[in-house]
PDB file of N, CA and C in Angstrom:
ATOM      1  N   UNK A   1      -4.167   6.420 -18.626  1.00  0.00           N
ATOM      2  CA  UNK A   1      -3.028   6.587 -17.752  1.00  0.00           C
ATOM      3  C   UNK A   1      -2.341   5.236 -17.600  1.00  0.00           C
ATOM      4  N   UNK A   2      -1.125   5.263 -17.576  1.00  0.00           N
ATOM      5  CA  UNK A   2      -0.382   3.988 -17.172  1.00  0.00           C
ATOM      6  C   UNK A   2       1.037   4.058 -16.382  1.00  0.00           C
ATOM      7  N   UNK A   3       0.920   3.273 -15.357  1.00  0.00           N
ATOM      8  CA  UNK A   3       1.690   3.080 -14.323  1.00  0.00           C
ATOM      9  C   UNK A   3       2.643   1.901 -14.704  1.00  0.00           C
ATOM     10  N   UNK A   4       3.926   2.295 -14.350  1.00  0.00           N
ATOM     11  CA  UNK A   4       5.243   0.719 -14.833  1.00  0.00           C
ATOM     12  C   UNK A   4       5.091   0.425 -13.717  1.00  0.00           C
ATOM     13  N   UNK A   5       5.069  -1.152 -13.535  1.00  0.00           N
ATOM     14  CA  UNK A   5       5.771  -1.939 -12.663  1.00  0.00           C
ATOM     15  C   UNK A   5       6.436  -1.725 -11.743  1.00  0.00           C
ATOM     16  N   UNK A   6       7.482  -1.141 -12.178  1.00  0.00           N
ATOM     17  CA  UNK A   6       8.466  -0.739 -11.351  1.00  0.00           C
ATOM     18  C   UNK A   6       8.028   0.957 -10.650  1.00  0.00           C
ATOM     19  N   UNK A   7       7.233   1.474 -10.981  1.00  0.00           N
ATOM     20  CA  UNK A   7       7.284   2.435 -10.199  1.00  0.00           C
ATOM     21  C   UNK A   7       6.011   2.019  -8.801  1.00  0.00           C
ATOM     22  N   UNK A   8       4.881   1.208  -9.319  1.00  0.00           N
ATOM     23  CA  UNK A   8       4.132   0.691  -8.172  1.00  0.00           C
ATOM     24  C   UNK A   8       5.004  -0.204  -7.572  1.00  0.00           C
ATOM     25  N   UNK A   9       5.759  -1.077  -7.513  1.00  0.00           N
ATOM     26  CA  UNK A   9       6.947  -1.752  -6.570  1.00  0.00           C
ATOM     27  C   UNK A   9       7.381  -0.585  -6.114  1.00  0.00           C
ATOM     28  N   UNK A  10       8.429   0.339  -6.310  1.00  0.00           N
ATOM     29  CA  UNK A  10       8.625   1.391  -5.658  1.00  0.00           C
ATOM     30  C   UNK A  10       7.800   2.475  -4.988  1.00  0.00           C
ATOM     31  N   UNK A  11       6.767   2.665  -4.822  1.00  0.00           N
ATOM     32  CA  UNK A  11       5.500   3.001  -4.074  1.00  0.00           C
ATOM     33  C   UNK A  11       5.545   2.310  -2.596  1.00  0.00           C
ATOM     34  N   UNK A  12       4.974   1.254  -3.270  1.00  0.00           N
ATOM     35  CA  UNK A  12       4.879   0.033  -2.233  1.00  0.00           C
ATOM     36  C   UNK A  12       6.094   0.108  -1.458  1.00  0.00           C
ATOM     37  N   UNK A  13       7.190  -0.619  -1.963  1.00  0.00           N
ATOM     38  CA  UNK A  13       8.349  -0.627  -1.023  1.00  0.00           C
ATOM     39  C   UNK A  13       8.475   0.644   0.056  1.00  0.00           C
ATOM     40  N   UNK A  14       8.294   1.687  -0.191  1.00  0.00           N
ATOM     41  CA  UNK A  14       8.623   3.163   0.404  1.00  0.00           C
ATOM     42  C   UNK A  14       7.614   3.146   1.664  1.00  0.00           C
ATOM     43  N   UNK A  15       6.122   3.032   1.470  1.00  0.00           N
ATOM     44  CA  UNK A  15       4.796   3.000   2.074  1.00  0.00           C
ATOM     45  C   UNK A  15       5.032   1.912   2.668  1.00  0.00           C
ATOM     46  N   UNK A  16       5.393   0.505   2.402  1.00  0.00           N
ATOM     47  CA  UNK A  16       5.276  -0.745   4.213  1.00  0.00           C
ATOM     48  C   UNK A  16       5.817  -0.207   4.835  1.00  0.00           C
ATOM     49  N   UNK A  17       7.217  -0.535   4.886  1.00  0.00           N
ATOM     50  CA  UNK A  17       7.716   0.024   6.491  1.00  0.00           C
ATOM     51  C   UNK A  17       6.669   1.115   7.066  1.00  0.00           C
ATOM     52  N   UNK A  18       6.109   2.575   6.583  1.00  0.00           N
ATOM     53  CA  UNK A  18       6.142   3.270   7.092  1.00  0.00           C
ATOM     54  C   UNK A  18       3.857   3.294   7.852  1.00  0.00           C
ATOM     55  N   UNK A  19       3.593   1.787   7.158  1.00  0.00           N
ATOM     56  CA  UNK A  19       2.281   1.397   7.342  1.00  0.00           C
ATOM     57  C   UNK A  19       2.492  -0.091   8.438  1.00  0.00           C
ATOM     58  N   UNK A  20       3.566  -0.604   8.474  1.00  0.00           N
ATOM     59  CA  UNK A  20       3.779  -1.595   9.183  1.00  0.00           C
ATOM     60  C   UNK A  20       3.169  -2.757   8.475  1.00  0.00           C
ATOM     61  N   UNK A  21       3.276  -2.782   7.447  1.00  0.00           N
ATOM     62  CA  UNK A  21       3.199  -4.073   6.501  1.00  0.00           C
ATOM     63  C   UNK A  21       4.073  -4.412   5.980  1.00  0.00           C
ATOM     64  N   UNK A  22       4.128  -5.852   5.413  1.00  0.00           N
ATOM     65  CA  UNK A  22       4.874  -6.268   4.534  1.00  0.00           C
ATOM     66  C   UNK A  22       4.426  -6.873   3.559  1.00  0.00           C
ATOM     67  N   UNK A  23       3.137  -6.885   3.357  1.00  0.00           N
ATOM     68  CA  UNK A  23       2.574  -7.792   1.525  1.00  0.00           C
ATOM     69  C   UNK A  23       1.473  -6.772   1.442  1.00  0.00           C
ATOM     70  N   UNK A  24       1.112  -7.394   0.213  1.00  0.00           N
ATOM     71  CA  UNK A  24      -0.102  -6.154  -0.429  1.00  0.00           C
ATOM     72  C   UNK A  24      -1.381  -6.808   0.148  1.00  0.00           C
ATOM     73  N   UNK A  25      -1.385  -8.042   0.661  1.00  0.00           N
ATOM     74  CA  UNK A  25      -2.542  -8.492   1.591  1.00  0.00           C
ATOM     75  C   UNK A  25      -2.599  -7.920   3.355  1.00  0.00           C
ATOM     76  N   UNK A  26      -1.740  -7.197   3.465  1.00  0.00           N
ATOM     77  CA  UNK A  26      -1.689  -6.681   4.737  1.00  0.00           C
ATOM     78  C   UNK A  26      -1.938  -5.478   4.530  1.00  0.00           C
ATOM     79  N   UNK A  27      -1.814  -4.815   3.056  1.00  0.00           N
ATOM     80  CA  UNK A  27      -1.861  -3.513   2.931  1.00  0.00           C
ATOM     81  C   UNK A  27      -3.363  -3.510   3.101  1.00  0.00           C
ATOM     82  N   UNK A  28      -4.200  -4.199   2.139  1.00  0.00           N
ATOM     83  CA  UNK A  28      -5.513  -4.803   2.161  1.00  0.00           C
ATOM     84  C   UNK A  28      -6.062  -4.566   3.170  1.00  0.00           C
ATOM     85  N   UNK A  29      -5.518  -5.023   4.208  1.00  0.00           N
ATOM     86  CA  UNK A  29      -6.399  -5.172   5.370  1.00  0.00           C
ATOM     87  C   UNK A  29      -6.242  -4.114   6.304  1.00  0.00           C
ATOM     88  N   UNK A  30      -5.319  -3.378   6.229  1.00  0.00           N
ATOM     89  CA  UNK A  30      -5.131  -2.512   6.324  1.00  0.00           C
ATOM     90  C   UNK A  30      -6.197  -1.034   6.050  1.00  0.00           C
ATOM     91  N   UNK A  31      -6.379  -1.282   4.553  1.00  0.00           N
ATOM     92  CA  UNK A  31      -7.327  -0.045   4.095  1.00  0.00           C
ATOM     93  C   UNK A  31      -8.428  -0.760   4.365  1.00  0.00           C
ATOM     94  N   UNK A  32      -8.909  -2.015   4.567  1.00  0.00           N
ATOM     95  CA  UNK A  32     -10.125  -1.801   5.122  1.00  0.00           C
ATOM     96  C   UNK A  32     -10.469  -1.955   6.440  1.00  0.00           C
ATOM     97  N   UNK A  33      -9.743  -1.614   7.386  1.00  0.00           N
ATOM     98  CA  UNK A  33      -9.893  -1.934   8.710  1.00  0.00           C
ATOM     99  C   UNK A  33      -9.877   0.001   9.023  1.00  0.00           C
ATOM    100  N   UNK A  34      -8.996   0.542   7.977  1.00  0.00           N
ATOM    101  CA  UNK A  34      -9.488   1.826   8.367  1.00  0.00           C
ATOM    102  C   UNK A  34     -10.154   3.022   7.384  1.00  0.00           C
ATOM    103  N   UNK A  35     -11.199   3.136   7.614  1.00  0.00           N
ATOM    104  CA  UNK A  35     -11.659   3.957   6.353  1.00  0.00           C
ATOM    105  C   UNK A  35     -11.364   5.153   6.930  1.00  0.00           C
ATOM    106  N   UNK A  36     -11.358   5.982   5.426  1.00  0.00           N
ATOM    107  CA  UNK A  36     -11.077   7.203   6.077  1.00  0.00           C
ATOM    108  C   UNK A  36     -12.362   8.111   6.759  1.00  0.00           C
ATOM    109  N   UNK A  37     -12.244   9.095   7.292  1.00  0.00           N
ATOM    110  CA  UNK A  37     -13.667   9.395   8.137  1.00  0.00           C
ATOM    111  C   UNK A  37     -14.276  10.351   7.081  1.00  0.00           C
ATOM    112  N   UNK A  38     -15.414  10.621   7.714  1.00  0.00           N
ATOM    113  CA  UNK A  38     -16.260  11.478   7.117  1.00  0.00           C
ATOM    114  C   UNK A  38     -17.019  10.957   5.737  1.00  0.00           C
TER     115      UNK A  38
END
């Protein structure tokens, strides 16, 4: 499988605002500050 560039930038861009981040090191900390349950 392979993913362009430009479509993970466009991922990303769409998903901060709506995670309250702005770098992929906040996203980071982010997924590990919350795992998912179960």
């Amino acid at each position: 499988m392979f993913l362009s560039h430009r479509t993970v930038s466009t991922h990303l861009y769409r998903i901060f605002p709506k995670l309250g981040v702005s770098t992929r090191a906040q996203l980071h900390a982010f997924a590990a500050d919350d795992p998912e349950p179960g």
